[in-house]
Every structure is written in C-alpha cells, then in structure tokens.
Protein backbone atom coordinates (compact mmCIF):
# COMPACT_ATOMS: atom_id res chain seq x y z
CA UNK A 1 -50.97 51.38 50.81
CA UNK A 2 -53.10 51.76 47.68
CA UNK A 3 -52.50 53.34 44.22
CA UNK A 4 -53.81 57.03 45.40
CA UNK A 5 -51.37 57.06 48.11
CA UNK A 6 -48.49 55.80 46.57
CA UNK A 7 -48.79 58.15 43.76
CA UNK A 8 -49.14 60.83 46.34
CA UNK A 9 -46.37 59.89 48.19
CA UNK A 10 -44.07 59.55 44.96
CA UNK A 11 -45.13 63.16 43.47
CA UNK A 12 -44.16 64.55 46.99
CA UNK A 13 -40.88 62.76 46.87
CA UNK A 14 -40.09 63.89 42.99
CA UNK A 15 -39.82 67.94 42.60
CA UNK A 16 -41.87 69.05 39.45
CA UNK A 17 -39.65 69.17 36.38
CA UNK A 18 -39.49 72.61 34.37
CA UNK A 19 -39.80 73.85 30.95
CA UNK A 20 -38.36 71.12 28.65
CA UNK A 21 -37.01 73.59 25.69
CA UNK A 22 -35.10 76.00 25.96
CA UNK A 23 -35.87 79.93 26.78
CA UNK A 24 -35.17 81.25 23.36
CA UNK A 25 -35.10 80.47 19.98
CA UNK A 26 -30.99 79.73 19.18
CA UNK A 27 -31.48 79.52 15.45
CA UNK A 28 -30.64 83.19 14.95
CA UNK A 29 -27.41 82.64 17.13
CA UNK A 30 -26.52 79.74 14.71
CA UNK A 31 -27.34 81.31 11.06
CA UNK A 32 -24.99 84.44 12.43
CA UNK A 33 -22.09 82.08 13.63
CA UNK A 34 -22.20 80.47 10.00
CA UNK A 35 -22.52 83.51 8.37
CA UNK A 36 -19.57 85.10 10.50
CA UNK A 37 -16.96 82.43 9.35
CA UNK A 38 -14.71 83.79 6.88
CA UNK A 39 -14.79 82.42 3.58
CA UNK A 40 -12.12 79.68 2.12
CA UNK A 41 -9.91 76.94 3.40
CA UNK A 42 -8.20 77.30 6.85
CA UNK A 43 -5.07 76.06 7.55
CA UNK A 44 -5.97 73.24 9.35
CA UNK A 45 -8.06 71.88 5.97
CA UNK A 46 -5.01 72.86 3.56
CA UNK A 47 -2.73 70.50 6.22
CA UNK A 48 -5.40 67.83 6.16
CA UNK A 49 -5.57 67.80 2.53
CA UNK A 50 -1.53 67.76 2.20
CA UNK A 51 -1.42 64.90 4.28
CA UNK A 52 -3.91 62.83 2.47
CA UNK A 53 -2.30 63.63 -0.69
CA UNK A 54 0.92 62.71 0.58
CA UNK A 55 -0.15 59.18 2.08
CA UNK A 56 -1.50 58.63 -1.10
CA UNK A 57 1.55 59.39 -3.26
CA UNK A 58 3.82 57.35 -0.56
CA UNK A 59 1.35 54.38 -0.27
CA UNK A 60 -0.51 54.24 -3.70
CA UNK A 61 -1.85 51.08 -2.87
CA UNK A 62 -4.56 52.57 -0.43
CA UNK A 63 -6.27 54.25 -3.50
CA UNK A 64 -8.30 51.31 -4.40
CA UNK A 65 -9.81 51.42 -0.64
CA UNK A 66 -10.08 55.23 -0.46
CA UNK A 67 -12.27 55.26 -3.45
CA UNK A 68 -14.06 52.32 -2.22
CA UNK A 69 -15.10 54.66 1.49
CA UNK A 70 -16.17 57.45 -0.89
C-alpha cells in the first residue's frame, strides 16, 4: 500500500471535523451576566469571611502563615 492510498483510505475512515469556534460571539452573554449581579456581599461571602475571622481569633497562631499565602 503506498502513502496516496493510505491517506485515502484514512480520510475515508475519519468523518471531516466541523467549525472549530463556536456559532456566535458569547462575550455579550458574559458582560450582561456580570453586569446583572447585584451589587455587595452575598451571604455566602459574609459566612466565609466570619469563619476566617473566627479561626483566626480561636487559633491566632495561623496568622503568621496566613499572611505568609497572601
């Protein structure tokens, strides 16, 4: 079998691949979900935030190795 037919045969067996991107621009989908969030701090961040504050006060000694990650 030489190079011709072997490519031949393998673009016969492989169906042509379609369009790589995608069919429309998604940007303006994404700047309007950003813009539709509500302003401020959700609950979830204020119970985040209480929680590091109080492993902090209950284990000070992790405050050398917090401000070392930041």
């Amino acid at each position: 079998m030489t190079d011709e037919q072997l490519k031949r045969v393998l673009r016969a067996a492989m169906p042509q691949a379609g369009p790589l991107g995608p069919r429309r621009d998604l940007w303006p989908d994404v700047a309007q979900r950003i813009d539709s969030r509500a302003p401020g701090m959700h609950w979830f961040d204020w119970a985040l935030a209480g929680t590091c504050l109080l492993l902090l006060l209950l284990f000070p000694e992790l405050i050398p190795s917090l401000l070392y990650h930041l």
